[in-house]
Protein backbone atom coordinates (compact mmCIF):
# COMPACT_ATOMS: atom_id res chain seq x y z
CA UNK A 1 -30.15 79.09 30.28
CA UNK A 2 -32.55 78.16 27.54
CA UNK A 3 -35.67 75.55 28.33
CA UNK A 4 -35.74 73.42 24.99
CA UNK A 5 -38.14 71.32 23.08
CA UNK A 6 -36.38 68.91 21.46
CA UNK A 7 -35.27 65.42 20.78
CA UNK A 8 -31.60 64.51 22.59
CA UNK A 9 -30.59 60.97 21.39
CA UNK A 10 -33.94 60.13 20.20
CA UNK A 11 -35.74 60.59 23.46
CA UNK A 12 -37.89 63.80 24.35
CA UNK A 13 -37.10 65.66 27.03
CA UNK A 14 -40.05 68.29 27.01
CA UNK A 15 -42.65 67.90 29.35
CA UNK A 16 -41.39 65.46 31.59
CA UNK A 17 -41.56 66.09 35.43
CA UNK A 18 -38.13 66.03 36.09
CA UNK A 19 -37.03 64.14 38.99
CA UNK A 20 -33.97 65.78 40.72
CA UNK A 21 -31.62 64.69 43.91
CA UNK A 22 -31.14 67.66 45.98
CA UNK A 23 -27.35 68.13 47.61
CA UNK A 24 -26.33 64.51 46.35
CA UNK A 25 -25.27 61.73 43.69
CA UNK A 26 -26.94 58.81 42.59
CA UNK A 27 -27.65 56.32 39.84
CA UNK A 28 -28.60 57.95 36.78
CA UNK A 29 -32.38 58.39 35.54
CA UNK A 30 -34.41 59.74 33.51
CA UNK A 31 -36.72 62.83 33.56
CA UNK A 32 -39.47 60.28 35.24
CA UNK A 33 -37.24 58.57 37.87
CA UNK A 34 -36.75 55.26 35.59
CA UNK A 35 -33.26 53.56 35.76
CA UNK A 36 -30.95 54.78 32.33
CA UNK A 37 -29.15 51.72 31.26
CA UNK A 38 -25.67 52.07 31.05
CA UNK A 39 -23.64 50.35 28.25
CA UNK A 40 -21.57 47.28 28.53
CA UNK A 41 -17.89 47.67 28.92
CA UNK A 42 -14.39 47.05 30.30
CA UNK A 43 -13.79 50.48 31.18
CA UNK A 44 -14.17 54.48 31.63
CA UNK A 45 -12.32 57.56 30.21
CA UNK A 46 -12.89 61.07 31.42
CA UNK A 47 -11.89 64.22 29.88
CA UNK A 48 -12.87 67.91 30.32
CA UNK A 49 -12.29 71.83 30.46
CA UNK A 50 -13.18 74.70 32.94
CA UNK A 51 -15.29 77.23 31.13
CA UNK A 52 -15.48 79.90 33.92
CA UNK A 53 -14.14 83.20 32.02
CA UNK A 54 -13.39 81.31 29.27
CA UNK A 55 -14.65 82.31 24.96
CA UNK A 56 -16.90 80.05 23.34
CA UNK A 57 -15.90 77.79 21.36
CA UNK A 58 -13.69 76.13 23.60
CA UNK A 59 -11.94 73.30 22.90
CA UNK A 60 -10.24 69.88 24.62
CA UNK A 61 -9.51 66.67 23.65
CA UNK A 62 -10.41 63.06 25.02
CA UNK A 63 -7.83 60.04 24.53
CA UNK A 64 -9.70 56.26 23.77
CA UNK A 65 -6.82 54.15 23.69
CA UNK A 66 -5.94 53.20 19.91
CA UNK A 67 -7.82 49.47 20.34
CA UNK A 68 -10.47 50.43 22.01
CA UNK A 69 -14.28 50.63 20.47
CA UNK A 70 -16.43 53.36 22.41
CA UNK A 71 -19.57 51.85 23.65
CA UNK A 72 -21.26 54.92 25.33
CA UNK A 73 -20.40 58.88 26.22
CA UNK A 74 -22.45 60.97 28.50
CA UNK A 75 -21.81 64.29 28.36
CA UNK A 76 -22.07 66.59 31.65
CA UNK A 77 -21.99 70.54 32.05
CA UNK A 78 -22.42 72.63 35.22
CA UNK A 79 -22.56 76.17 36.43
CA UNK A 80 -23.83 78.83 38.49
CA UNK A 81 -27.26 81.04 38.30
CA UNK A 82 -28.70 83.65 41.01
CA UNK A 83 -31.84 82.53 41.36
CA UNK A 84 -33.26 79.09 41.45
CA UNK A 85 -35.66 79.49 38.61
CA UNK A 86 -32.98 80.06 36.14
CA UNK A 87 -31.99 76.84 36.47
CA UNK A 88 -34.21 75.34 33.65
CA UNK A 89 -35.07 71.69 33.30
CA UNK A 90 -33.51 71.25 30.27
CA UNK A 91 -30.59 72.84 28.39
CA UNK A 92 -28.72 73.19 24.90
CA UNK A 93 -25.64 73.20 23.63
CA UNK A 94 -23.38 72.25 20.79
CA UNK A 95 -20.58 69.90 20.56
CA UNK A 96 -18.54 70.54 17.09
CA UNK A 97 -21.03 72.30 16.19
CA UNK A 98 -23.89 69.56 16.78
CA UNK A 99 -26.97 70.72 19.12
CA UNK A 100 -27.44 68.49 22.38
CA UNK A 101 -30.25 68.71 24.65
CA UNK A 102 -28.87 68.29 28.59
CA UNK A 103 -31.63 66.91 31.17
CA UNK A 104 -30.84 68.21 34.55
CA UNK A 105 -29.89 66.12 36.70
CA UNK A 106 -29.08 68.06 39.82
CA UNK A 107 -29.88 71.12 41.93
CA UNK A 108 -30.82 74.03 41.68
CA UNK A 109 -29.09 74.38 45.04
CA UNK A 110 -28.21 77.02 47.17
CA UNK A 111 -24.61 76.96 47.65
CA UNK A 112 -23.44 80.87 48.45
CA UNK A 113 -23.79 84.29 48.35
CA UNK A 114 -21.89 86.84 46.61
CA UNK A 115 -23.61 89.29 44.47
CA UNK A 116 -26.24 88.14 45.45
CA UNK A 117 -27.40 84.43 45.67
CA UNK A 118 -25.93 81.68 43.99
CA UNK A 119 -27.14 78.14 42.89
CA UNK A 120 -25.91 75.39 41.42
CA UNK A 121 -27.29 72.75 39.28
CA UNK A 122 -26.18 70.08 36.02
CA UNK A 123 -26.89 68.32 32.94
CA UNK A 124 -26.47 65.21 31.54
CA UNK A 125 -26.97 64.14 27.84
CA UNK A 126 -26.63 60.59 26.08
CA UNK A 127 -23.80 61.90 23.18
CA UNK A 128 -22.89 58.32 21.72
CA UNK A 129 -25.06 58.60 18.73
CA UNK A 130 -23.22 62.30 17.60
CA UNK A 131 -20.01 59.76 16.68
CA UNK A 132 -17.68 62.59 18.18
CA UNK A 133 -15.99 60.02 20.13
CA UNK A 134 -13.78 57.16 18.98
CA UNK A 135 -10.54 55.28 19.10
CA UNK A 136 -7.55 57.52 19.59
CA UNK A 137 -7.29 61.38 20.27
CA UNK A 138 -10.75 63.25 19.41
CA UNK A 139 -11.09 67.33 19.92
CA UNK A 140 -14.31 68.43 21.57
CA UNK A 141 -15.62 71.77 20.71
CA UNK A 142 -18.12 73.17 23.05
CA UNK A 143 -20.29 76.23 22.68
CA UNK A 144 -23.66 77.40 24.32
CA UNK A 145 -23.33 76.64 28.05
CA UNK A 146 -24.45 80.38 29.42
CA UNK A 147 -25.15 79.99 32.86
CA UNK A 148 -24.68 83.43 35.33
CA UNK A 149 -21.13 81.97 35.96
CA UNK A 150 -20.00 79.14 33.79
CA UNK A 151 -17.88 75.71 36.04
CA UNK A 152 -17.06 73.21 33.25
CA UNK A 153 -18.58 70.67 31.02
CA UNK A 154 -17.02 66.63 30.84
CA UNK A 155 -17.27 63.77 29.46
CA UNK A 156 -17.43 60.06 30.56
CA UNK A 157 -16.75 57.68 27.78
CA UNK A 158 -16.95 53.49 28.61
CA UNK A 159 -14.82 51.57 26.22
CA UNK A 160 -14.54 48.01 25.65
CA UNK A 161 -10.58 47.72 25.21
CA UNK A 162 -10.54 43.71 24.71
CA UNK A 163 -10.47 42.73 27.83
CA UNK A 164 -13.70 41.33 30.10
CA UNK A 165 -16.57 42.98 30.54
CA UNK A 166 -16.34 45.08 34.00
CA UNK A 167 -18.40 45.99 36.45
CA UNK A 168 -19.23 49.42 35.48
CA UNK A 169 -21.69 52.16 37.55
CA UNK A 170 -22.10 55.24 37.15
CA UNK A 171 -22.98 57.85 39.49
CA UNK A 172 -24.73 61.92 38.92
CA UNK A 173 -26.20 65.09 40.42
CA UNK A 174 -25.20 68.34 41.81
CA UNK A 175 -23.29 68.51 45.73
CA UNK A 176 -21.81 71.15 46.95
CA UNK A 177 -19.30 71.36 49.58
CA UNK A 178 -17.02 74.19 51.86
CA UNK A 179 -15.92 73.35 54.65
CA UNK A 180 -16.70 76.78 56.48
CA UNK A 181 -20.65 76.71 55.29
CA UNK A 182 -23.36 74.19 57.46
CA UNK A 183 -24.61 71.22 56.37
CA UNK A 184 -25.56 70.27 53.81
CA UNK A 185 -23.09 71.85 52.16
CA UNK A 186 -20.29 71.56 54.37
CA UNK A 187 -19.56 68.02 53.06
CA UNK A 188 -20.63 65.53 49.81
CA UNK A 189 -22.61 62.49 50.68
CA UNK A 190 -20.29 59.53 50.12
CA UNK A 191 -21.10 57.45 47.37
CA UNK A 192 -21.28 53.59 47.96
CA UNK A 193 -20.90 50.74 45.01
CA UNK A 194 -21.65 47.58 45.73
CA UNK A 195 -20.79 44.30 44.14
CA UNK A 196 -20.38 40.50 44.33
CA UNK A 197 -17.40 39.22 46.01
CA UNK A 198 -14.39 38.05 43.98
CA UNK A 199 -11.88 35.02 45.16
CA UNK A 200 -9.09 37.01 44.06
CA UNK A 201 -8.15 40.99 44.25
CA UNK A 202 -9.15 43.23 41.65
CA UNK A 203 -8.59 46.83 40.14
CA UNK A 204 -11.16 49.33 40.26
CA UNK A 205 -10.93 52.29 38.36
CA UNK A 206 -12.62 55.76 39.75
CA UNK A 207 -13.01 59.03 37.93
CA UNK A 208 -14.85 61.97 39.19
CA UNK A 209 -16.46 65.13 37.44
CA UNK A 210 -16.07 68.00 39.94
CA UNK A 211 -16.48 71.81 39.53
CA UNK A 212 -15.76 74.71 41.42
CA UNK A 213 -12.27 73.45 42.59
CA UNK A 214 -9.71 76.26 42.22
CA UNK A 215 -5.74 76.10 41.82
CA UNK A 216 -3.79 75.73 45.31
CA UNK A 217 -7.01 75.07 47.08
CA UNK A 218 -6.64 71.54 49.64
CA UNK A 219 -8.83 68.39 48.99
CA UNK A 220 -9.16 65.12 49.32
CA UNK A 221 -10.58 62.37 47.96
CA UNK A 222 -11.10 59.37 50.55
CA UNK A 223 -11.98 55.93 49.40
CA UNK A 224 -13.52 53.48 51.82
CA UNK A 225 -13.45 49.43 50.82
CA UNK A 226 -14.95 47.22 52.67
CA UNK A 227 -12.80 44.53 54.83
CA UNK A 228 -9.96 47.19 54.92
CA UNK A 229 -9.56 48.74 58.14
CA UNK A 230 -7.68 52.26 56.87
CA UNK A 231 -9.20 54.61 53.86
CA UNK A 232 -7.37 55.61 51.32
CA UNK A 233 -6.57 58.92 51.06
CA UNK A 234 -5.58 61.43 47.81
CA UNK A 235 -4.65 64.77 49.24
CA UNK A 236 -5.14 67.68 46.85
CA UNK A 237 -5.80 65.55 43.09
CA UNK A 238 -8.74 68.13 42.01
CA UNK A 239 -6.84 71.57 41.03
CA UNK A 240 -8.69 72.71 37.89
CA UNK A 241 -6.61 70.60 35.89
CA UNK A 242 -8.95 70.79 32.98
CA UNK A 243 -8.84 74.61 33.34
CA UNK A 244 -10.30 77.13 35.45
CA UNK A 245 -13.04 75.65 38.22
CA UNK A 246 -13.19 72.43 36.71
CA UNK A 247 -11.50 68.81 37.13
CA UNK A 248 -11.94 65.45 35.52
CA UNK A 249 -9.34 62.88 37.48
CA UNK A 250 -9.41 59.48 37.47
CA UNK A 251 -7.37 56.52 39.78
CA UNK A 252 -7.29 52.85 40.36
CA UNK A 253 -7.48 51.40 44.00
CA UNK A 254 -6.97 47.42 44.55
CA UNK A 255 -9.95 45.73 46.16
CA UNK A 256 -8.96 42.81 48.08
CA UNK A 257 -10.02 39.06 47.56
CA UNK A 258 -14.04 39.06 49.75
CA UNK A 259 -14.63 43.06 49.48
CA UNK A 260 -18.09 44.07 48.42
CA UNK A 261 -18.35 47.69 48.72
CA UNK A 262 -16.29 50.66 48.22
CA UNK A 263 -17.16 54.28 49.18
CA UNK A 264 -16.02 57.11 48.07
CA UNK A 265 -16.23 61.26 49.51
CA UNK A 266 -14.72 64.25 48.32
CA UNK A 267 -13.87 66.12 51.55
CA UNK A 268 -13.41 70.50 51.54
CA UNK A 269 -10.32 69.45 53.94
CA UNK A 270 -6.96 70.61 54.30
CA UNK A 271 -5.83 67.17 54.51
CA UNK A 272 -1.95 67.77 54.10
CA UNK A 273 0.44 67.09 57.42
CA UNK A 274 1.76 70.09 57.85
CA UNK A 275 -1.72 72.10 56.94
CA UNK A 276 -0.81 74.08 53.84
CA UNK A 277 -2.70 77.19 55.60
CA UNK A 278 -4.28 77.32 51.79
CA UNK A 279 -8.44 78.06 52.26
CA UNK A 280 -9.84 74.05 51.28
CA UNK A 281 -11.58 73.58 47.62
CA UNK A 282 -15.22 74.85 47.41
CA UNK A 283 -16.68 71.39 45.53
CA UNK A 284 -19.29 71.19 43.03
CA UNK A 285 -19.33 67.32 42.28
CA UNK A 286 -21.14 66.14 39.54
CA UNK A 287 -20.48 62.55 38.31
CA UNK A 288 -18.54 59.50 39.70
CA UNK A 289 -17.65 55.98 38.08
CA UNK A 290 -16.30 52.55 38.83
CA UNK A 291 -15.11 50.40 36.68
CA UNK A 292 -14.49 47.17 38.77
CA UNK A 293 -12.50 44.40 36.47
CA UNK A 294 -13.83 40.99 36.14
CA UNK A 295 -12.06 38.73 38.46
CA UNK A 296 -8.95 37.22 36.94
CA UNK A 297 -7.49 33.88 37.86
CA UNK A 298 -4.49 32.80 35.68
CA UNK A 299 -4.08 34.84 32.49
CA UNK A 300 -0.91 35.71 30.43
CA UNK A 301 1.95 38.38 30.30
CA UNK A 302 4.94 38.62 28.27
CA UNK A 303 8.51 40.06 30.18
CA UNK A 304 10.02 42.85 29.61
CA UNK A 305 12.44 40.37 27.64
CA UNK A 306 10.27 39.17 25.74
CA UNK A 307 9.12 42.35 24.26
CA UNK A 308 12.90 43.73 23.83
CA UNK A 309 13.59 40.66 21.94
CA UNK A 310 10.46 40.24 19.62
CA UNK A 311 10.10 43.29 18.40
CA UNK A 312 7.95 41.91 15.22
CA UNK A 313 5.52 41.42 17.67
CA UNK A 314 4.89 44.33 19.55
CA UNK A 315 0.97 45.25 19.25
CA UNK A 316 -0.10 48.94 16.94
CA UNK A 317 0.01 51.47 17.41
CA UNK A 318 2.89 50.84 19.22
CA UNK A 319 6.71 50.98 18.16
CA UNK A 320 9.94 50.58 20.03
CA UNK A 321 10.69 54.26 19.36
CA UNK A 322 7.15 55.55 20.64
CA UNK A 323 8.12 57.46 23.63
CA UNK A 324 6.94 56.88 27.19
CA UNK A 325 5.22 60.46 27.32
CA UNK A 326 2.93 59.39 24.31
CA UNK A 327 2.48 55.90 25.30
CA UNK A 328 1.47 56.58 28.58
CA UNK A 329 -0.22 59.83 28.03
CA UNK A 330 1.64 62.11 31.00
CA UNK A 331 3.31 64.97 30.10
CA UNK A 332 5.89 66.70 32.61
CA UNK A 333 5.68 63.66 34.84
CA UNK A 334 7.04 63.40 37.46
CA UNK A 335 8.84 67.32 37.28
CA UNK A 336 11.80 65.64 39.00
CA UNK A 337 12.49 63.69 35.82
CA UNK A 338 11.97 65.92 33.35
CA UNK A 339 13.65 63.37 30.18
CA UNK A 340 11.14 60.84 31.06
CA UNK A 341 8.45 61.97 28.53
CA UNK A 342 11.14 61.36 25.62
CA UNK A 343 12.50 58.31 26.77
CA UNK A 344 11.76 55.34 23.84
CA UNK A 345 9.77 52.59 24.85
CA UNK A 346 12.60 50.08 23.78
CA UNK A 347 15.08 52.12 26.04
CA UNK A 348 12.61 51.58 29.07
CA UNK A 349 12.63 47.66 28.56
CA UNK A 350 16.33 47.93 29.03
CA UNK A 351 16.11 48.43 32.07
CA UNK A 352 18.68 49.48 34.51
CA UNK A 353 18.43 50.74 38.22
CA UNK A 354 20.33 52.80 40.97
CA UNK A 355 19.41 53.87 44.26
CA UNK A 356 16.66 57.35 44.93
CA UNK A 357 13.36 58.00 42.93
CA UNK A 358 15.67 57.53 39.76
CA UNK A 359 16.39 54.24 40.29
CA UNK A 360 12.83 53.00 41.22
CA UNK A 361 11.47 54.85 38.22
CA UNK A 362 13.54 53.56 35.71
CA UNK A 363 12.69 49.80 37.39
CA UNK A 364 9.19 50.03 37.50
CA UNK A 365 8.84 51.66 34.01
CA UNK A 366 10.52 48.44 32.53
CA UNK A 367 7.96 46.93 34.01
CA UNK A 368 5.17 49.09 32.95
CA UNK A 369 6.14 49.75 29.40
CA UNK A 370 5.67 45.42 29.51
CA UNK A 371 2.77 45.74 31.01
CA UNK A 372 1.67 48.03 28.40
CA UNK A 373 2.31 46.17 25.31
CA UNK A 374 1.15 43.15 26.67
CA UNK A 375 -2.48 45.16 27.50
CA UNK A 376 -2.39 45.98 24.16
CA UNK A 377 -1.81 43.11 22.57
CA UNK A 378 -4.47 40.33 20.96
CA UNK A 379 -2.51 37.63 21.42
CA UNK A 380 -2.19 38.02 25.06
CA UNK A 381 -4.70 37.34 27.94
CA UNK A 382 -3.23 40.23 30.12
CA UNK A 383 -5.28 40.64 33.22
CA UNK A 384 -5.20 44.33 33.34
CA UNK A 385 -6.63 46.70 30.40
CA UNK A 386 -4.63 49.27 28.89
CA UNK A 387 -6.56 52.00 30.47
CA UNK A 388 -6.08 50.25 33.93
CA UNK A 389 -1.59 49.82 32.94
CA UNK A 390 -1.72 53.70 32.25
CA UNK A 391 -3.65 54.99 35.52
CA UNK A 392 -1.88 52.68 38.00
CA UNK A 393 1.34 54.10 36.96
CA UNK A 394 0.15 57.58 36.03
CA UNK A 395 -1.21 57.07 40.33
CA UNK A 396 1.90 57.03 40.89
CA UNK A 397 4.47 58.88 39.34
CA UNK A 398 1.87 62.06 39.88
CA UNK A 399 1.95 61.76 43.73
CA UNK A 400 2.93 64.89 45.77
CA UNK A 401 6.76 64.58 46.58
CA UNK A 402 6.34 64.41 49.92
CA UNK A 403 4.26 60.91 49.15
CA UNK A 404 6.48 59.49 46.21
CA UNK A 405 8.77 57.21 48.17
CA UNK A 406 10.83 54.33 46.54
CA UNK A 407 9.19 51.87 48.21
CA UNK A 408 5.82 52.69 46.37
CA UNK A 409 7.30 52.98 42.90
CA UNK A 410 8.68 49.38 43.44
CA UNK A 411 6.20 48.03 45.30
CA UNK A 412 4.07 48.90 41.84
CA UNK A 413 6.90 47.09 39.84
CA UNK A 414 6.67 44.07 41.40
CA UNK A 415 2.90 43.50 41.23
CA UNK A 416 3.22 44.85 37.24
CA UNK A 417 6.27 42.06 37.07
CA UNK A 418 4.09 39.12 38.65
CA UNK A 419 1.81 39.70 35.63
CA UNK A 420 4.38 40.30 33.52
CA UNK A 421 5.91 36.61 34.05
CA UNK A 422 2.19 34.42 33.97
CA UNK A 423 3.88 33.36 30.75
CA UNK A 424 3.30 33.90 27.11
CA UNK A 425 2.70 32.19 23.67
């Protein structure tokens, strides 16, 4: 860990009695407790990599969606150290190469021992002015973060896609959680967001930073909204996707017409029926988001017709022969339908049906890949954005097999198909 003396995006961080939330989240601030204002947008991205065991330079890659202008990144890191004084105030590190200056925003806390002690802790540094994120795919190269055992570092980009301005809050710190240790760090604090009520329902999109979550280990991640009587749940969504110890997942959720709150907790908690008799994740959560969209009455949407018949007008970057895998940005999913990646866009709008899984995909993908293009589009007033099209599907077709059911995947097609027919130009 190094304590620095520098300027991070033009404001100095030496010197400053850092103010730190012990064993929770919150809203972001600054080393003196003041509010950081967070950017205008209609939406978040999230992107990272596990670092533990892993060379420096390392390297990953964020997607902004092709239309998309980047408003504002924050960049977050994490680890562990064995004692609490080596967790510094401040930190650096280099992105591609440029230096950035992390305040921390989180711990240290106590979380286990072996070896010795072991305490957590993360950072947080305004990265919008380096430029190293912007429309389309971007590789990240990190290098510097030396804690005693390295978790992961991520990023939270909000964009501003085209579509209204959402409500968009943001949410860091350092909480641990095992569901064999005492409080506090058996469990995470839930989160709460608040907001005005909306006549109509809305989609919020969620993404979460976490460390510390290892492959096969059970979790779940329960959202709470108010005026709905049963949480939902996502068994098992953090599995060091991003590589070793570290995950960066997002999901959308509908809030109903009159909600005004939504909470969210990441549980240690073999949540599966049968138990997997797998030891639950260890959590190190560092950063949540919403991204509530502005209510939408009316709108437009092109059908699936539409779009097979006017090809002339189909929105860049997008072609009928782009393929479902690249539109969509999944790879491999779902495993039961291994041709889906390579299936063209124009082939999707085709359509087609049949009974199983199969069938449902194939219906509801006409419906997305419409739902898609008319996102993208300028000349259409879609209600949903392009990042909120890609995760509602991506929610789906990524479900554990034992919750994919046909009913879902159509159930998706026909709220995707509503929009899809509010008429176009």
């Amino acid at each position: 860990m190094k304590t620095v003396l520098a300027l991070a995006s033009g404001s100095l961080l030496a010197a400053l009695p850092v103010v730190l939330r012990n064993e929770t989240l919150g809203p972001p601030v600054d080393g003196l407790g003041s509010p950081i204002a967070i950017a205008a947008g209609s939406g978040t991205v999230v992107a990272g990599i596990g670092l533990s065991g892993v060379p420096q330079p390392a390297a990953f890659s964020i997607q902004i969606p092709a239309t998309a202008t980047v408003k504002q990144v924050f960049a977050y890191w994490t680890g562990e150290t064995k004692t609490a004084a080596a967790m510094t105030e401040t930190d650096a590190i280099t992105l591609n190469g440029q230096p950035v200056v992390g305040l921390r925003v989180g711990g240290p806390d106590f979380f286990f021992t072996f070896n010795g002690e072991n305490y957590t802790g993360a950072y947080r540094a305004d990265i919008t002015g380096l430029n190293l994120v912007g429309p389309g795919s971007n590789n990240i190269s990190v290098a510097g973060v030396d804690f005693a055992f390295n978790l992961g570092l991520g990023l939270v980009a909000i964009i501003q896609d085209g579509a209204a301005a959402a409500d968009i809050q943001l949410r860091d710190g350092n909480d641990n959680a095992f569901v064999n240790f005492p409080e506090p760090r058996k469990s995470t604090v839930p989160q709460v967001f608040t907001f005005a009520a909306a006549a109509v329902d809305r989609t919020a999109s969620l993404s979460y930073l976490v460390g510390s979550v290892g492959a096969n280990r059970p979790n779940v991640i329960q959202v709470t909204i108010g005026g709905v009587p049963a949480p939902i749940r996502i068994l098992d969504a953090l599995q060091s996707a991003q590589g070793t110890q570290f995950d960066a997942y997002a999901h959308t959720v509908n809030v109903p017409a009159g909600a005004t709150s939504l909470t969210v907790e990441i549980i240690s908690e073999d949540g599966n029926s049968p138990p997997t008799g797998h030891t639950p994740a260890s959590l190190n959560w560092i950063a949540a988001s919403l991204a509530l969209a502005a209510p939408q009455i009316g709108g437009e949407g092109c059908t699936p017709g539409y779009w097979k018949n006017h090809k002339n007008a189909w929105p860049a970057p997008l072609v009928p022969s782009t393929t479902l895998g690249v539109a969509f940005g999944f790879s491999g999913i779902p495993s039961w339908q291994p041709t889906l990646d390579a299936q063209s866009m124009i082939l999707a709008l085709q359509g087609g049906g049949g009974s199983g899984l199969g069938g449902a995909t194939k219906i509801l993908m006409r419906a997305a890949t419409a739902a898609l293009l008319n996102a993208t589009s300028s000349n259409v007033n879609y209600p949903l954005t392009i990042n909120q099209v890609k995760l509602l599907v991506l929610d789906e077709l990524s479900r554990p097999a034992d919750s994919l059911t046909r009913e879902r995947l159509l159930s998706l097609a026909t709220r995707l198909d509503i929009l899809n027919n509010l008429g176009c130009r």
